[in-house]
C-alpha atoms as a PDB file:
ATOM      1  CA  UNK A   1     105.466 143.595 166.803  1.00  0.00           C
ATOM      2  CA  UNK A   2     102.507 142.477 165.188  1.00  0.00           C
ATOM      3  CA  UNK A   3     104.112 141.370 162.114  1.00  0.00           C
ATOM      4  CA  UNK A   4     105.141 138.301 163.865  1.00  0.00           C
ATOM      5  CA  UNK A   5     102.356 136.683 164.666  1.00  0.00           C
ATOM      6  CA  UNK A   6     100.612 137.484 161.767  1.00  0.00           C
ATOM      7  CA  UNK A   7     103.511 135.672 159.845  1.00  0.00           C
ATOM      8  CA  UNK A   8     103.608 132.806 162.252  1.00  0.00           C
ATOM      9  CA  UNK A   9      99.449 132.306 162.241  1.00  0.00           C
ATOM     10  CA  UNK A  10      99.801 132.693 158.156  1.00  0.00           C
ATOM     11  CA  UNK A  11     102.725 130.094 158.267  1.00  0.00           C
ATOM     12  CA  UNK A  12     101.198 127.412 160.215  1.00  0.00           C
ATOM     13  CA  UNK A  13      97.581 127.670 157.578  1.00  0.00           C
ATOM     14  CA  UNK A  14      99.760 127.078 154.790  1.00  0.00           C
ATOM     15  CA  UNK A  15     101.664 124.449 156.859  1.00  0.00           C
ATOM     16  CA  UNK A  16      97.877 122.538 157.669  1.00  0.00           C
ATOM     17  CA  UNK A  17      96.577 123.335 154.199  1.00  0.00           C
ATOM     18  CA  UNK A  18      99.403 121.428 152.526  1.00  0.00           C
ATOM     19  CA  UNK A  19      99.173 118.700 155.334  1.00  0.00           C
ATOM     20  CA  UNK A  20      95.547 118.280 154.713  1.00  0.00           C
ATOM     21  CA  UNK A  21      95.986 117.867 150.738  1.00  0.00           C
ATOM     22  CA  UNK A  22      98.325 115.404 151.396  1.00  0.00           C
ATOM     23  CA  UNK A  23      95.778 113.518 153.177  1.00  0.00           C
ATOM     24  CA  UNK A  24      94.018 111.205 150.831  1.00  0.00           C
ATOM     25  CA  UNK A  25      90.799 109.658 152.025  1.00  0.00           C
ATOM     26  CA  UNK A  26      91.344 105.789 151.564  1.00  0.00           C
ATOM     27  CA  UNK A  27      87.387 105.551 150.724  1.00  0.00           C
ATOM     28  CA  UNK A  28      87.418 107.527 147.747  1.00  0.00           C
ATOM     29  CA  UNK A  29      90.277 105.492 146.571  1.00  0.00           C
ATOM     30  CA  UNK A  30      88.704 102.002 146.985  1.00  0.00           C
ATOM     31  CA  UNK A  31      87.411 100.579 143.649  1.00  0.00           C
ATOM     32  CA  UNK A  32      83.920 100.164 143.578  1.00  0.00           C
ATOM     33  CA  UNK A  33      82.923  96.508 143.444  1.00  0.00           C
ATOM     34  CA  UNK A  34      80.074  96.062 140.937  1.00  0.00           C
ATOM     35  CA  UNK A  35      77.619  93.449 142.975  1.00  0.00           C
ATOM     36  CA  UNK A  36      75.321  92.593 139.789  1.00  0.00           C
ATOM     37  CA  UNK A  37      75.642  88.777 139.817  1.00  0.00           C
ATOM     38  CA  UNK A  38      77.326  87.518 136.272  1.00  0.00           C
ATOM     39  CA  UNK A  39      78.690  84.319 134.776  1.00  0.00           C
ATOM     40  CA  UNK A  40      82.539  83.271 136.307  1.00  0.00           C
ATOM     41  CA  UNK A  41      83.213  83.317 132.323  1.00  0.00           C
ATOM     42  CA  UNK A  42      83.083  87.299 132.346  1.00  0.00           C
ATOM     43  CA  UNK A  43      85.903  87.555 134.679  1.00  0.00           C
ATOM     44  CA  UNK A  44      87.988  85.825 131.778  1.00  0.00           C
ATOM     45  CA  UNK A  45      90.462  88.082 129.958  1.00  0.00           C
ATOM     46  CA  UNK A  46      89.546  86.888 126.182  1.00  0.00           C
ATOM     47  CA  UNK A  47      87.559  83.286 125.459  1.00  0.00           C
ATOM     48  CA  UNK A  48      87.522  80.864 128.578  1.00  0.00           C
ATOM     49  CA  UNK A  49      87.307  78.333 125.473  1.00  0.00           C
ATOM     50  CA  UNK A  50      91.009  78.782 124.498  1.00  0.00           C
ATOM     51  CA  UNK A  51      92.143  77.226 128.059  1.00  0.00           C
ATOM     52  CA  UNK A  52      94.104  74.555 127.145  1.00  0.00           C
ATOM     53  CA  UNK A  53      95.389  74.228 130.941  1.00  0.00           C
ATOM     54  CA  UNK A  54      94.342  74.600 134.770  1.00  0.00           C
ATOM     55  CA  UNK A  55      96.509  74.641 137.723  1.00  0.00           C
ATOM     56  CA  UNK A  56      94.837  73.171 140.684  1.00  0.00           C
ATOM     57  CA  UNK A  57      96.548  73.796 144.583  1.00  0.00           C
ATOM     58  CA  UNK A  58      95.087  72.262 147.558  1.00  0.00           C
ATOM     59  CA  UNK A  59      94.580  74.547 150.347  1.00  0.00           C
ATOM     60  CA  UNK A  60      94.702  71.680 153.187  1.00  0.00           C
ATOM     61  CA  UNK A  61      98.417  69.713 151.435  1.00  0.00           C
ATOM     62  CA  UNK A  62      99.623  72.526 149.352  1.00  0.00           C
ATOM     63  CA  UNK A  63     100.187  69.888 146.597  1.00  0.00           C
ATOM     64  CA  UNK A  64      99.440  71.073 142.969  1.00  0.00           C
ATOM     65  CA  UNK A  65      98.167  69.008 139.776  1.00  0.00           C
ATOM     66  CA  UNK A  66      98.128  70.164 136.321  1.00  0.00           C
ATOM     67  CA  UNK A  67      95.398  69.040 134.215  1.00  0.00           C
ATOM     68  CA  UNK A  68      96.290  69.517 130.196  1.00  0.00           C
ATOM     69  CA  UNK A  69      94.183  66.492 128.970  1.00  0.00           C
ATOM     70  CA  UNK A  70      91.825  68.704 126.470  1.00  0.00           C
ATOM     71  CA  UNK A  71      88.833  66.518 126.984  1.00  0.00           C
ATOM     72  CA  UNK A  72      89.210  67.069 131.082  1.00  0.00           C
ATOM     73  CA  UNK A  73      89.850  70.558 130.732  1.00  0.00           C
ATOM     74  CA  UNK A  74      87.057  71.256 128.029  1.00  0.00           C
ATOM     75  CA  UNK A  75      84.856  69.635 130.530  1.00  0.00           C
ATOM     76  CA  UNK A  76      86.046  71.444 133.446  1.00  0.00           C
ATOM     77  CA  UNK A  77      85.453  74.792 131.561  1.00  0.00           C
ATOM     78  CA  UNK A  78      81.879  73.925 130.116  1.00  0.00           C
ATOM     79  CA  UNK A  79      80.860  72.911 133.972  1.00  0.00           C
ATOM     80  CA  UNK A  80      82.302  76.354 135.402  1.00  0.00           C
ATOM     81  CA  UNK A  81      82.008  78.813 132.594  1.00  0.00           C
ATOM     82  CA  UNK A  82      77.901  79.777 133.530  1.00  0.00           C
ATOM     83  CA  UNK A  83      78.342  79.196 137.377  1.00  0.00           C
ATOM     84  CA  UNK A  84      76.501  82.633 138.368  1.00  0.00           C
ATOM     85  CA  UNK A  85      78.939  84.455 140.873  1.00  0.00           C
ATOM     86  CA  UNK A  86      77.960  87.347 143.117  1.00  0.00           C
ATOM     87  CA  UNK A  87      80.772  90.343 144.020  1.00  0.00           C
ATOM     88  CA  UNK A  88      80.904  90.300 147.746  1.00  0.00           C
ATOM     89  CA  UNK A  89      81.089  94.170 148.629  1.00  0.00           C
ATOM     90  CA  UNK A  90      81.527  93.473 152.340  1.00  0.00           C
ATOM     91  CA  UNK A  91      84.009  90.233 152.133  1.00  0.00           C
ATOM     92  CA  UNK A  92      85.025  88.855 155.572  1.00  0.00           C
ATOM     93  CA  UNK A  93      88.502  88.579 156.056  1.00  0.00           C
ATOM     94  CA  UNK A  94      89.611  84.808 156.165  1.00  0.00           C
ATOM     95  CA  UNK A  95      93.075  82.959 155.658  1.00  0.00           C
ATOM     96  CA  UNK A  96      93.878  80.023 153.636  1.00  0.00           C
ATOM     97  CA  UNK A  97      91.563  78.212 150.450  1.00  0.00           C
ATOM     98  CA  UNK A  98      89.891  75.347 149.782  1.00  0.00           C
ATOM     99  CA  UNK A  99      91.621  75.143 146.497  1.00  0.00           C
ATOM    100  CA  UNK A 100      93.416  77.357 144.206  1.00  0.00           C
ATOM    101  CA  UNK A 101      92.715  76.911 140.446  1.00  0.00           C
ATOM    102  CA  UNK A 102      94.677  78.954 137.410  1.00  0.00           C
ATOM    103  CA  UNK A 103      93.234  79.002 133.777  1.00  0.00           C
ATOM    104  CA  UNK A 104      96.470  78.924 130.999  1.00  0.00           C
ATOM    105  CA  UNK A 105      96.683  79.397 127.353  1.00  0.00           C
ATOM    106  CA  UNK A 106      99.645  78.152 125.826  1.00  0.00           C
ATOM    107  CA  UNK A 107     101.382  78.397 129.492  1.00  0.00           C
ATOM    108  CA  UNK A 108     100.420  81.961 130.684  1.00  0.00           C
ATOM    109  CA  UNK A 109      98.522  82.523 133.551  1.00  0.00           C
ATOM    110  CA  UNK A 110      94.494  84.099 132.494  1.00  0.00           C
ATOM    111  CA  UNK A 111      92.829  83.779 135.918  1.00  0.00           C
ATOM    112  CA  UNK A 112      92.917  82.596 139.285  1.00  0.00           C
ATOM    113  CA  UNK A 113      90.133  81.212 140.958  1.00  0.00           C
ATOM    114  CA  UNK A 114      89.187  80.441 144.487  1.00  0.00           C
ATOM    115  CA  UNK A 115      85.413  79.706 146.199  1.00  0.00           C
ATOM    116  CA  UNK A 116      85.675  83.069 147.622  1.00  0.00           C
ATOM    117  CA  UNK A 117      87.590  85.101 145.103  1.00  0.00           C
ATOM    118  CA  UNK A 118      87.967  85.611 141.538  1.00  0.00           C
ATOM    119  CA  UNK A 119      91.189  87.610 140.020  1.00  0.00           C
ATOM    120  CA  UNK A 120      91.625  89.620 143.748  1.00  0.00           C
ATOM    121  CA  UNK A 121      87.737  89.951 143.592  1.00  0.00           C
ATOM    122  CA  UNK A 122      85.706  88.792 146.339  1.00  0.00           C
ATOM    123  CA  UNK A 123      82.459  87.148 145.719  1.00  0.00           C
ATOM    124  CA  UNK A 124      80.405  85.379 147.610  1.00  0.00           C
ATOM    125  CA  UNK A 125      81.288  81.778 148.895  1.00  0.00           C
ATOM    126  CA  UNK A 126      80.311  79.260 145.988  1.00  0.00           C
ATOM    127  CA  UNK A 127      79.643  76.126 147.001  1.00  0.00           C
ATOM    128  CA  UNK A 128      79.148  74.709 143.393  1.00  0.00           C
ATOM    129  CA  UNK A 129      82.380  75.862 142.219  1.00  0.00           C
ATOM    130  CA  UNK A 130      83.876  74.500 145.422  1.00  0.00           C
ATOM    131  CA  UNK A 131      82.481  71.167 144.543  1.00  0.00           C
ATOM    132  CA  UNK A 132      83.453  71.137 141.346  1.00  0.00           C
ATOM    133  CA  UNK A 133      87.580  72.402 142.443  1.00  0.00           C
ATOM    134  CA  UNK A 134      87.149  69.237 144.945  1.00  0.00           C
ATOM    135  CA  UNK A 135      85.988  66.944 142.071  1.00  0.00           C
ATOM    136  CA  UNK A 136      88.943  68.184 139.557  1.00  0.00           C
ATOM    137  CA  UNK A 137      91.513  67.689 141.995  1.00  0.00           C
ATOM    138  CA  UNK A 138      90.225  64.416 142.595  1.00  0.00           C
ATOM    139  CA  UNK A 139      90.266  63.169 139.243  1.00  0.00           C
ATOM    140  CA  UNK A 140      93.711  65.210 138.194  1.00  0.00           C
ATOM    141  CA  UNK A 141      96.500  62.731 137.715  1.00  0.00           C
END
C-alpha cells in the first residue's frame, strides 16, 4: 500500500525536475549590450573605406535611392565613419525610421543603419547621423 504513493510522489519530482530544466530563463539568454560609446565605423564588418555603395529608404515615402557616385559616397563615409554612437541598453520600443541606409561592397549588403539602430543594435537616438541620412537622401539622384 505504501508503495504507491511513494512511486507516484517520486514520479511527479522527476516529472517537475525535467519541467523545470526545460525552463530557460530568457535573461540569461539576452546578449549583453556593451554601452562603452565607440565610432559607427566599428560596427563595420572589414574597412568602411571599401563601400563603394549605400542604399538609402525613406521612412515617411518608402522610396529608395542608390548612391554609387564614389566621390558622394567617399564623402558620405568620411562624414559618418567617427560619429560617436552610444549602445542603448534600455531601447524604447518604437515603429517605423527616419531613414534606412545600407553600406555595399561590390553589391553585398555590410551594414544597415538607422538613427536608432545599428546592425539590430540599439543605440541611442543620433541626431547627427539623422541629419546627415536627411542630407544624403536629399542630394541622391
Amino acid at each position: 500500500m505504501k508503495k504507491k504513493p511513494l512511486l507516484l510522489l517520486s514520479l511527479i519530482t522527476i516529472l517537475l525536475l525535467l519541467c523545470s530544466g526545460c525552463n530557460k530563463d530568457s535573461s540569461s539568454n539576452k546578449e549583453v549590450i556593451d554601452s562603452s560609446p565607440r565610432e559607427l565605423q566599428a560596427f563595420y564588418p572589414g574597412d568602411i573605406t571599401k563601400v563603394d555603395a549605400i542604399k538609402i529608404v525613406s521612412g515617411s515615402d518608402g522610396i529608395p535611392k542608390t548612391i554609387s557616385d564614389p566621390t558622394q559616397v567617399k564623402n558620405w563615409i568620411e562624414h559618418i565613419r567617427h560619429l560617436t554612437v552610444v549602445p542603448d541598453i534600455n531601447p524604447q520600443d518604437s515603429s517605423g525610421v527616419l531613414f534606412h541606409v545600407t553600406l555595399l561592397e561590390q553589391k553585398q549588403e555590410k551594414l544597415n543603419v538607422t538613427p536608432t539602430n545599428i546592425d539590430h543594435t540599439p543605440i541611442k537616438p543620433n541626431t547627427q547621423l539623422a541629419e546627415l541620412m536627411k542630407e544624403l537622401y536629399g542630394n541622391a539622384d
